[in-house]
PDB file of N, CA and C in Angstrom:
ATOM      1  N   UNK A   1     -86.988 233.362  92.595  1.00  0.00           N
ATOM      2  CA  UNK A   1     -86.579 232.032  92.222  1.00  0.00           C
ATOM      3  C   UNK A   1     -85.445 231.612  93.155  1.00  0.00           C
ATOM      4  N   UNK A   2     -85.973 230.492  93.630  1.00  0.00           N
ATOM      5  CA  UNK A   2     -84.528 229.994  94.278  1.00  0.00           C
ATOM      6  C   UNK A   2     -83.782 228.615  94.032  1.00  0.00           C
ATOM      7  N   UNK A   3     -82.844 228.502  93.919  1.00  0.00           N
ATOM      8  CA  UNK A   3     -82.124 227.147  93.553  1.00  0.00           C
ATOM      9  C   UNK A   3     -81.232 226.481  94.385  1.00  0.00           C
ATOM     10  N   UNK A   4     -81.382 225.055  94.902  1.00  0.00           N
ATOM     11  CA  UNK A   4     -80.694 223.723  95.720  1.00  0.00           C
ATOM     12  C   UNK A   4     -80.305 222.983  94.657  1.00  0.00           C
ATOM     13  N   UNK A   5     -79.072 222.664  94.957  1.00  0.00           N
ATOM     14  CA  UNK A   5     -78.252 221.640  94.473  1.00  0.00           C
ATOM     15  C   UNK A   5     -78.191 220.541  95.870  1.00  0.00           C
ATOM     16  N   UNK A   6     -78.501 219.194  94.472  1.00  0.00           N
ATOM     17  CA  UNK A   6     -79.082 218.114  95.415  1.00  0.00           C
ATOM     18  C   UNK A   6     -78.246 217.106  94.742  1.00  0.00           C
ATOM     19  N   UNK A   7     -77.731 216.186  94.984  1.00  0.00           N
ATOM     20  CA  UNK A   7     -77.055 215.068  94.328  1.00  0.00           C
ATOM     21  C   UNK A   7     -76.627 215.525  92.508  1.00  0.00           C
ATOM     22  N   UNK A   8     -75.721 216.388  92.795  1.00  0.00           N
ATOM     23  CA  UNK A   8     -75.120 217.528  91.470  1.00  0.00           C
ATOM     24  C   UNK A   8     -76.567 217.699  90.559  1.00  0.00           C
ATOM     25  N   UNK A   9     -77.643 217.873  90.903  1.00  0.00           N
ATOM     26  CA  UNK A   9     -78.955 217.710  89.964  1.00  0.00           C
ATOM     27  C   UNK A   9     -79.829 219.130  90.243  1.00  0.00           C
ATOM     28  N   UNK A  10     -79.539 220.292  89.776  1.00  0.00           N
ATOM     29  CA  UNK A  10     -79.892 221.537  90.149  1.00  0.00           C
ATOM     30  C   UNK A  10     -81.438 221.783  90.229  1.00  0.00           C
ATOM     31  N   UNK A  11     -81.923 222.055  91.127  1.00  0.00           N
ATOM     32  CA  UNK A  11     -83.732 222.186  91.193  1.00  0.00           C
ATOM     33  C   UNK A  11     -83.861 223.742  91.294  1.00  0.00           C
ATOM     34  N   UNK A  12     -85.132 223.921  90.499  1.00  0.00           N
ATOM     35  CA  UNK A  12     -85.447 225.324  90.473  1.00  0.00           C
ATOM     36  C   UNK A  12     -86.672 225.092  91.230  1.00  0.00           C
ATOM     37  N   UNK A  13     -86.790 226.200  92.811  1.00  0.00           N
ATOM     38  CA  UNK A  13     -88.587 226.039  93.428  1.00  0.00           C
ATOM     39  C   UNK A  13     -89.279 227.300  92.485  1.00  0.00           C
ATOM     40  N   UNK A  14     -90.159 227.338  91.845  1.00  0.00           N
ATOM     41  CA  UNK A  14     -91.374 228.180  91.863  1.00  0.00           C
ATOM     42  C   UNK A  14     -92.845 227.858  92.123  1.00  0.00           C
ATOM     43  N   UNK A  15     -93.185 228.459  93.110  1.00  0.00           N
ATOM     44  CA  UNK A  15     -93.968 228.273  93.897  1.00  0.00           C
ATOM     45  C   UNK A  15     -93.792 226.717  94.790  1.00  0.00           C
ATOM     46  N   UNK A  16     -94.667 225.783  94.491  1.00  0.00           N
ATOM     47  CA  UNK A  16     -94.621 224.360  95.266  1.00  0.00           C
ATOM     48  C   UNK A  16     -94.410 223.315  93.501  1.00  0.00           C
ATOM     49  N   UNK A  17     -93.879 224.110  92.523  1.00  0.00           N
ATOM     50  CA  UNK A  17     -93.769 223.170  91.655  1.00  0.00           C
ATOM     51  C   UNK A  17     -91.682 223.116  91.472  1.00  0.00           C
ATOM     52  N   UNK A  18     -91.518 221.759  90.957  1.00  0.00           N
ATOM     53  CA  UNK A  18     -90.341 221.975  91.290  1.00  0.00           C
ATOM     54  C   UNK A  18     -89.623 221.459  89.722  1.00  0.00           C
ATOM     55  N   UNK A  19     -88.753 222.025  88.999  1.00  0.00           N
ATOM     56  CA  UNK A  19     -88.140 222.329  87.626  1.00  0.00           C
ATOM     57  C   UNK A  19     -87.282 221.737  87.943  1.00  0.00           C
ATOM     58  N   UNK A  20     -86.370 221.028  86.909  1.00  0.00           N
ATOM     59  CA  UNK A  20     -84.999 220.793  86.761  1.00  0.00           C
ATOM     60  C   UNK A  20     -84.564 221.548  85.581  1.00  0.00           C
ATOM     61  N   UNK A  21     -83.182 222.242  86.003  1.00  0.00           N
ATOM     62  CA  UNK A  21     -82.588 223.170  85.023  1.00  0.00           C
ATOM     63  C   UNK A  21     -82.317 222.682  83.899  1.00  0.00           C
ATOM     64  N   UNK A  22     -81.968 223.585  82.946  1.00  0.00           N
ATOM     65  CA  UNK A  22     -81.405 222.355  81.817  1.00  0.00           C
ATOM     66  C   UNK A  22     -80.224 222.210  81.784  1.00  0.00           C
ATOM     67  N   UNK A  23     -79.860 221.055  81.145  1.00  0.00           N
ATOM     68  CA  UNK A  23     -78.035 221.224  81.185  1.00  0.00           C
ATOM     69  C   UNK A  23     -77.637 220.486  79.911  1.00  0.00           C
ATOM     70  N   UNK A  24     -76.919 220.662  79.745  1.00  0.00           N
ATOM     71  CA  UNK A  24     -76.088 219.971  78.374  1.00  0.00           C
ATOM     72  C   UNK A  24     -76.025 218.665  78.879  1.00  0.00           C
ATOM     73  N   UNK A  25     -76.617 218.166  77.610  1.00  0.00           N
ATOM     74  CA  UNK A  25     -76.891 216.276  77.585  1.00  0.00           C
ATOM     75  C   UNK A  25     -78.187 215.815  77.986  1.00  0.00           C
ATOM     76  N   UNK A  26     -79.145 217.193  78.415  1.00  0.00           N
ATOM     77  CA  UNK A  26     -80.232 216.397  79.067  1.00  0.00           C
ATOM     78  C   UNK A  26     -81.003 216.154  77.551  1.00  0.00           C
ATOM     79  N   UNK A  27     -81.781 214.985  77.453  1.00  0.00           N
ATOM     80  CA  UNK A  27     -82.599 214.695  76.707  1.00  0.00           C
ATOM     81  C   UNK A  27     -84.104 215.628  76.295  1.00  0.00           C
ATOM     82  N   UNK A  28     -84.377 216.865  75.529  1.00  0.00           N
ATOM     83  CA  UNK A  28     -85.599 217.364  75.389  1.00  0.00           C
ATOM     84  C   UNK A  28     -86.695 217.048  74.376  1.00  0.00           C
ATOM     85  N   UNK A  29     -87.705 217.489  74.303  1.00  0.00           N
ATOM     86  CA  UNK A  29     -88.778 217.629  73.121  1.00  0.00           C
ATOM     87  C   UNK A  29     -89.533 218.987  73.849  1.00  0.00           C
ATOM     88  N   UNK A  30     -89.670 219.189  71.760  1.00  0.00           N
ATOM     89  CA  UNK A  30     -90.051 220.193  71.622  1.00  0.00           C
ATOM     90  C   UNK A  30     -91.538 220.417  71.642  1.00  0.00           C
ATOM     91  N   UNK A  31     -91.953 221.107  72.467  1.00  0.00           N
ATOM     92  CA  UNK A  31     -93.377 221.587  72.591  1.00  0.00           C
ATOM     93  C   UNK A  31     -94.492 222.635  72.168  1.00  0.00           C
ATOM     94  N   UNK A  32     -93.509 223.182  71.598  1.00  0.00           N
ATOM     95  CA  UNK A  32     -94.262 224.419  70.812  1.00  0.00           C
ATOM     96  C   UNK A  32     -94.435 224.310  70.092  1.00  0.00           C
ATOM     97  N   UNK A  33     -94.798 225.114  68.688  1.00  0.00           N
ATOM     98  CA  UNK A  33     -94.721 225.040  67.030  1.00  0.00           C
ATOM     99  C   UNK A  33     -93.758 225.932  66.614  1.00  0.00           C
ATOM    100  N   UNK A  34     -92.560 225.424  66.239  1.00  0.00           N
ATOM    101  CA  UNK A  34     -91.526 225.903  66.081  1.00  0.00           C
ATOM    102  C   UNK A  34     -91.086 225.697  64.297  1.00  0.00           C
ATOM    103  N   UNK A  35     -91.614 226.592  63.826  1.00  0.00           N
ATOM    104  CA  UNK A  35     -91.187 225.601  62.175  1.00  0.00           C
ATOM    105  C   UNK A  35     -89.758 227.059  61.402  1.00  0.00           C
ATOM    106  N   UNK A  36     -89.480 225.590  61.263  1.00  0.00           N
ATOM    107  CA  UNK A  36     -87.417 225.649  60.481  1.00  0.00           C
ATOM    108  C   UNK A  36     -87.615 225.618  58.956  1.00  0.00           C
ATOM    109  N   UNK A  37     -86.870 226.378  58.024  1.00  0.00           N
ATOM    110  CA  UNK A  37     -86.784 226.146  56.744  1.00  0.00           C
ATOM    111  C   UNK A  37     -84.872 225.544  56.549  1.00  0.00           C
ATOM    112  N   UNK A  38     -84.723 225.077  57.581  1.00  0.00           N
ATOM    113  CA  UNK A  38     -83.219 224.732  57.282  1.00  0.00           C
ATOM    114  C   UNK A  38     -83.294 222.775  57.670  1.00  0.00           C
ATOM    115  N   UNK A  39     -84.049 222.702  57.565  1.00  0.00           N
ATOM    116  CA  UNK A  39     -83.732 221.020  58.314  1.00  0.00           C
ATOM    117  C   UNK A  39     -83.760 220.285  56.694  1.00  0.00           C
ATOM    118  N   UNK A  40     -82.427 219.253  56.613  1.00  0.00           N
ATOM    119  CA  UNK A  40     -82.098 218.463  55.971  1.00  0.00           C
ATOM    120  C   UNK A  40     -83.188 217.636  54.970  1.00  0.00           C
ATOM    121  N   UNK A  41     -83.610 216.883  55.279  1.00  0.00           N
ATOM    122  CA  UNK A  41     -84.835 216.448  54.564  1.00  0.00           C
ATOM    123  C   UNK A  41     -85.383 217.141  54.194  1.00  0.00           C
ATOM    124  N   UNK A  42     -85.998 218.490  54.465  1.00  0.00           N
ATOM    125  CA  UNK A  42     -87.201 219.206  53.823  1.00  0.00           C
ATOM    126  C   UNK A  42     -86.808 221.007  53.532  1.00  0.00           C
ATOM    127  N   UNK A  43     -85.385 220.773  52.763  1.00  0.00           N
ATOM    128  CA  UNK A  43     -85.172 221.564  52.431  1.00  0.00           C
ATOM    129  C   UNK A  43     -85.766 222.900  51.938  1.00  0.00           C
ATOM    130  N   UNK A  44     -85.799 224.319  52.128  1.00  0.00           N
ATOM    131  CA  UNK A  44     -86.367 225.504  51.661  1.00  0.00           C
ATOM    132  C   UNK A  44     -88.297 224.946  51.595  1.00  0.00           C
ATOM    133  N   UNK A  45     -88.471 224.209  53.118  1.00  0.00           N
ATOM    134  CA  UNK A  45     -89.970 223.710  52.830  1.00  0.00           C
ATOM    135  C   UNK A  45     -90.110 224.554  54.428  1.00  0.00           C
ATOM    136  N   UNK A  46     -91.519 224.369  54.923  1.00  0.00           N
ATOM    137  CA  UNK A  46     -91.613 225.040  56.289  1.00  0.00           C
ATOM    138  C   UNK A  46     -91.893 223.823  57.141  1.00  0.00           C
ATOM    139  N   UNK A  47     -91.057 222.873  58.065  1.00  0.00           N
ATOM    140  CA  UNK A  47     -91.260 221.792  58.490  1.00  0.00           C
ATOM    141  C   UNK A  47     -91.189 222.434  60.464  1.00  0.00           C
ATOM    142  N   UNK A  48     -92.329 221.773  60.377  1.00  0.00           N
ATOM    143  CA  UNK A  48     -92.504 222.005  62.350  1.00  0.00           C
ATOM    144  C   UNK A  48     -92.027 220.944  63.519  1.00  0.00           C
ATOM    145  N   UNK A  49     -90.890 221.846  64.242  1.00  0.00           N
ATOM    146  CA  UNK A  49     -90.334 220.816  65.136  1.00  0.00           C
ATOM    147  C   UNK A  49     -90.785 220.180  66.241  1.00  0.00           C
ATOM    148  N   UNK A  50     -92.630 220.628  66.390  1.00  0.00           N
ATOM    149  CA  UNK A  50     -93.082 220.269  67.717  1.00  0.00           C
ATOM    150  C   UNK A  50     -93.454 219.034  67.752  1.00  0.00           C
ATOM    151  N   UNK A  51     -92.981 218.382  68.652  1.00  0.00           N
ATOM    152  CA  UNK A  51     -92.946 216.717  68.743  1.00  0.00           C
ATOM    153  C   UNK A  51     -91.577 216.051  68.915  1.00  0.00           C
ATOM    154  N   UNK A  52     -90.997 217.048  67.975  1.00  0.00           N
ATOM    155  CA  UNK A  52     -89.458 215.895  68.068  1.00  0.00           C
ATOM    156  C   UNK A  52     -88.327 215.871  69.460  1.00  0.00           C
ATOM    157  N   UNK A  53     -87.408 215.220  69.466  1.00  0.00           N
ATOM    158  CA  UNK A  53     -86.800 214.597  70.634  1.00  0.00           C
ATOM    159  C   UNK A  53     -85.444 214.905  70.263  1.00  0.00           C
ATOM    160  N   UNK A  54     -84.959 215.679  70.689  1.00  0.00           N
ATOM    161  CA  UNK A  54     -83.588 215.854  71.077  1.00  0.00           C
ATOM    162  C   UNK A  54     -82.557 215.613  71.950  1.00  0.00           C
ATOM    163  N   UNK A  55     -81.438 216.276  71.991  1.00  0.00           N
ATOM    164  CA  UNK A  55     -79.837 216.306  73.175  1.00  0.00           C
ATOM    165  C   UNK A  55     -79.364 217.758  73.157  1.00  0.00           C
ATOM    166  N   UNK A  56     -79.244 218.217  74.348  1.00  0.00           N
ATOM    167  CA  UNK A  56     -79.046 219.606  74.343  1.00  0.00           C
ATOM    168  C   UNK A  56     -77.524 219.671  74.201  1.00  0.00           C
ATOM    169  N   UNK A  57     -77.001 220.129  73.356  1.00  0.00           N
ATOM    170  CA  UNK A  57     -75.941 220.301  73.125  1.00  0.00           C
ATOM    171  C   UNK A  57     -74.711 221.911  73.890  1.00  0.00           C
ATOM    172  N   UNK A  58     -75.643 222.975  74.212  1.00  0.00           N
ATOM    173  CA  UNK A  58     -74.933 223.750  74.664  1.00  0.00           C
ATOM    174  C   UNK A  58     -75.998 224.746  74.872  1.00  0.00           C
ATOM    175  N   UNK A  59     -75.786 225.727  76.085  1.00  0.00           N
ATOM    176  CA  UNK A  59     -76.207 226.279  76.399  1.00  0.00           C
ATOM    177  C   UNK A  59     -75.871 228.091  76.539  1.00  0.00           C
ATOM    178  N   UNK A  60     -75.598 228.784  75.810  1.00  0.00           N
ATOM    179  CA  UNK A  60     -75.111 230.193  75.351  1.00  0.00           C
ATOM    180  C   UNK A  60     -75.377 231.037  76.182  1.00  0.00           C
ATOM    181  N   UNK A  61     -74.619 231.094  77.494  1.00  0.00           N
ATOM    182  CA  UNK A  61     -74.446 231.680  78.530  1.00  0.00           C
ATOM    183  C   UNK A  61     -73.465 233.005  78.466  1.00  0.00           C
ATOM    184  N   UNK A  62     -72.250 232.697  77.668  1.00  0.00           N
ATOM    185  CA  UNK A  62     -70.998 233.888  77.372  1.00  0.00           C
ATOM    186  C   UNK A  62     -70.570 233.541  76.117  1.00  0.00           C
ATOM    187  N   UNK A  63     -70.142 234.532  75.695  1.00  0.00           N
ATOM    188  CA  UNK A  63     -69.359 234.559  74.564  1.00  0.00           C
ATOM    189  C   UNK A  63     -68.313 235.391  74.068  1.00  0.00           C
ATOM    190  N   UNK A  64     -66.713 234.757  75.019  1.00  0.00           N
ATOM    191  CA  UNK A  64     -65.390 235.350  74.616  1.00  0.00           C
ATOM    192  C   UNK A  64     -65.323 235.853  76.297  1.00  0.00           C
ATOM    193  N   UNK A  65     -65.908 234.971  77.176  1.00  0.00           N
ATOM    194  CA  UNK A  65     -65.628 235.299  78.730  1.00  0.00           C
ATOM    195  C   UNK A  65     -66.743 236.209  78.842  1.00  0.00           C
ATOM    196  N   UNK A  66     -67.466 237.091  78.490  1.00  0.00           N
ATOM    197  CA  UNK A  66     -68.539 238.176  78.724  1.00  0.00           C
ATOM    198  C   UNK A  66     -69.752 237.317  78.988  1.00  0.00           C
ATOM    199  N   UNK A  67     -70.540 237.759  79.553  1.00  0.00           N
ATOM    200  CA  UNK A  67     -72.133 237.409  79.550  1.00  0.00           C
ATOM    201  C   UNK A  67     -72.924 237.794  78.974  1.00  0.00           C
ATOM    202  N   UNK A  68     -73.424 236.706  77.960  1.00  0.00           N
ATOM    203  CA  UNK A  68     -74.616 237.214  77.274  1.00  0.00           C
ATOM    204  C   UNK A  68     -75.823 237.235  77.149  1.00  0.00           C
ATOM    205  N   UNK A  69     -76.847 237.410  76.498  1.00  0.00           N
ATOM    206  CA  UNK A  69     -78.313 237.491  76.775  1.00  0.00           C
ATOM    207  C   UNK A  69     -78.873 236.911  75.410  1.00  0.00           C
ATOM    208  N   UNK A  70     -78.513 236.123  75.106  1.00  0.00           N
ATOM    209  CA  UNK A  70     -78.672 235.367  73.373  1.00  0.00           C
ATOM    210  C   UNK A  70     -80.786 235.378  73.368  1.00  0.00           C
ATOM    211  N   UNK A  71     -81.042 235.500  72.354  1.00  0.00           N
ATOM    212  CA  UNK A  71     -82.442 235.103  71.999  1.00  0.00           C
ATOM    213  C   UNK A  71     -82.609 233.923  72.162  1.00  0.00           C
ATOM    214  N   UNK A  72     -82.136 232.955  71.630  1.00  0.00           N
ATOM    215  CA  UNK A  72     -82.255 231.371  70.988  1.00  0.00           C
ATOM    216  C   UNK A  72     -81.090 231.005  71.722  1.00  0.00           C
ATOM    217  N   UNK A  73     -81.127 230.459  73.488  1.00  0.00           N
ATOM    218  CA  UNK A  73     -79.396 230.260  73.566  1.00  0.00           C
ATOM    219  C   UNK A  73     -79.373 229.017  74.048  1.00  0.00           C
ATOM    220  N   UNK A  74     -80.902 227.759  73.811  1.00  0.00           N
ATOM    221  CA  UNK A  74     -80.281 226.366  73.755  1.00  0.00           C
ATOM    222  C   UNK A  74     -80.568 225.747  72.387  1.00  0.00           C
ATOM    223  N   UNK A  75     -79.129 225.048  72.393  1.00  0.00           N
ATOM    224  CA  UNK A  75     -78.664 224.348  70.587  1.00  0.00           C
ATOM    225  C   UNK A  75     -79.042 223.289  71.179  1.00  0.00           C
ATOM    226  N   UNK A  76     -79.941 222.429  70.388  1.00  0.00           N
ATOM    227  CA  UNK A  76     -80.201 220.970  70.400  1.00  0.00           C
ATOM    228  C   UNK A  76     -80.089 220.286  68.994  1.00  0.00           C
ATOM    229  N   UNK A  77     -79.246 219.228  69.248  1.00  0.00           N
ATOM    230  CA  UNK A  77     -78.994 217.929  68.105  1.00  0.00           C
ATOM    231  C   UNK A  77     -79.812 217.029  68.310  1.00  0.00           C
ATOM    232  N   UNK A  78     -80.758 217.590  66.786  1.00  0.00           N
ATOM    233  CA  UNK A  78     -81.419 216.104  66.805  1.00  0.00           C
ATOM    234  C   UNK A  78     -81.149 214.692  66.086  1.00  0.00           C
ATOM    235  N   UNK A  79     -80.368 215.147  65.171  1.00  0.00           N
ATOM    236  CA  UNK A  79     -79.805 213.686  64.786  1.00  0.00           C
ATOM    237  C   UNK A  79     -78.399 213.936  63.982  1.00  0.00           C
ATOM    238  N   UNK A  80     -77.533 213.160  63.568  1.00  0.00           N
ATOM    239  CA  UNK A  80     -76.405 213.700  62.769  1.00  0.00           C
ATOM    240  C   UNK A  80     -76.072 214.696  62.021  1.00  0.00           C
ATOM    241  N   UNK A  81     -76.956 215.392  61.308  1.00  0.00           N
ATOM    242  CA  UNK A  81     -77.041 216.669  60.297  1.00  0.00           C
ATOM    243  C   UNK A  81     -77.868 217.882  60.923  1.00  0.00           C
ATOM    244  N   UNK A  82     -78.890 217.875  62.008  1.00  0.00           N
ATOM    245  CA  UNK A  82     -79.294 218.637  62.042  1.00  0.00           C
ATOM    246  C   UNK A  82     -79.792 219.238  63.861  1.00  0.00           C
ATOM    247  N   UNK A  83     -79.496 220.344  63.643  1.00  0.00           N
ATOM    248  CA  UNK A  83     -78.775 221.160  64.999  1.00  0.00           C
ATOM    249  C   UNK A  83     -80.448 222.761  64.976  1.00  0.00           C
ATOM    250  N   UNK A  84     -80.704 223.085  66.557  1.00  0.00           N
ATOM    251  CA  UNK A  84     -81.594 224.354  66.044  1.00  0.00           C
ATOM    252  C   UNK A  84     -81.225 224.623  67.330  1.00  0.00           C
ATOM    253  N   UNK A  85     -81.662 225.831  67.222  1.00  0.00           N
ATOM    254  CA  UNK A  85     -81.668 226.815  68.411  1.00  0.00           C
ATOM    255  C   UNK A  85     -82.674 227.161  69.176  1.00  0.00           C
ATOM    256  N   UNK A  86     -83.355 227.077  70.185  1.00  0.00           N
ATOM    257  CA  UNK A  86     -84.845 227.490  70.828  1.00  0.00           C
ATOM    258  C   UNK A  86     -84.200 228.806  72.558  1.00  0.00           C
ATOM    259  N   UNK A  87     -85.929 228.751  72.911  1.00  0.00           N
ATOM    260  CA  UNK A  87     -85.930 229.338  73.967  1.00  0.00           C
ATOM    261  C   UNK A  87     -86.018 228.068  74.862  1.00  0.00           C
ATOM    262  N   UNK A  88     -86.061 228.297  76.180  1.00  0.00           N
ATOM    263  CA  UNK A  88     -86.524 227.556  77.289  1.00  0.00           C
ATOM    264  C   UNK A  88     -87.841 226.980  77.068  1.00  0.00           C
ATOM    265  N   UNK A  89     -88.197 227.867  76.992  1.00  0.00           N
ATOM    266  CA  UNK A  89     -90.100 227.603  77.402  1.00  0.00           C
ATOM    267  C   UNK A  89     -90.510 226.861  75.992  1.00  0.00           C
ATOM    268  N   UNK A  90     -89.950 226.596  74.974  1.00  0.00           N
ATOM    269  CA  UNK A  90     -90.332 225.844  74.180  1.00  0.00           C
ATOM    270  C   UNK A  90     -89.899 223.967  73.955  1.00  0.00           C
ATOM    271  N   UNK A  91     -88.676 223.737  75.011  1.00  0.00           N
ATOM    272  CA  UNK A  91     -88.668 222.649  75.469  1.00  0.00           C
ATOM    273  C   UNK A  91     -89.711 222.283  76.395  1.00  0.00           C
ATOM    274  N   UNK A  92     -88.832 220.613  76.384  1.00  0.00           N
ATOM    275  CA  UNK A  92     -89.483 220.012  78.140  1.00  0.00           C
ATOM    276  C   UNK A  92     -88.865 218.775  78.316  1.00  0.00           C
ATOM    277  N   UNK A  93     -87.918 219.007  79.615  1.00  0.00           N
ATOM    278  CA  UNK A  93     -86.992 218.376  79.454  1.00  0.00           C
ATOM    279  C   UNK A  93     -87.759 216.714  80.002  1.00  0.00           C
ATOM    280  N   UNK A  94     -87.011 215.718  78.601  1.00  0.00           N
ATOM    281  CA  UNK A  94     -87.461 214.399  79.423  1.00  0.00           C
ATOM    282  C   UNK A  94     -86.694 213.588  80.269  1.00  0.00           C
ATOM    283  N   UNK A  95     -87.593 212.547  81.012  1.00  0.00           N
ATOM    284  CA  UNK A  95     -86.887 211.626  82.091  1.00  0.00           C
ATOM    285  C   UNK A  95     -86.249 210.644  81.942  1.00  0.00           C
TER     286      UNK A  95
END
């Protein structure tokens, strides 16, 4: 994998396809079937997040200066009350 920084906008090449990293604030949706028993409205129910549209809120790189290797280490807010955790590959970041 290799990475250019281009007008502060980080590109990932693999192969001839070309990624933008994620970063805190970028706008995502979720693409997988990801189902939460914690989301607000549908309390202790099994509600699936694939479809919805988020703001990446942070990205769990270290924790206390160390580097870490988190399972779930991007937090996305999707609306005032309610916050989840995913992998990469289950976003996609929009334009």
């Amino acid at each position: 994998m290799v990475r250019l920084a281009r007008n502060n906008d980080e590109t990932v090449i693999l192969g001839q396809k070309r990624e933008r990293v994620m970063q805190i604030g970028d706008r995502v949706r979720v693409v997988t079937s990801v189902v939460v028993y914690h989301h607000p409205e549908h309390k202790k129910q099994a509600f699936d997040l694939q479809g919805m549209e988020g703001e990446i809120i942070t990205i769990m790189k270290e924790w206390e200066g160390r580097p870490i290797s988190a399972n779930l280490p991007v937090l996305v807010k999707f609306d005032s009350k309610f916050k989840a955790h995913f992998r990469e590959n289950e976003l996609e970041l929009l334009s």
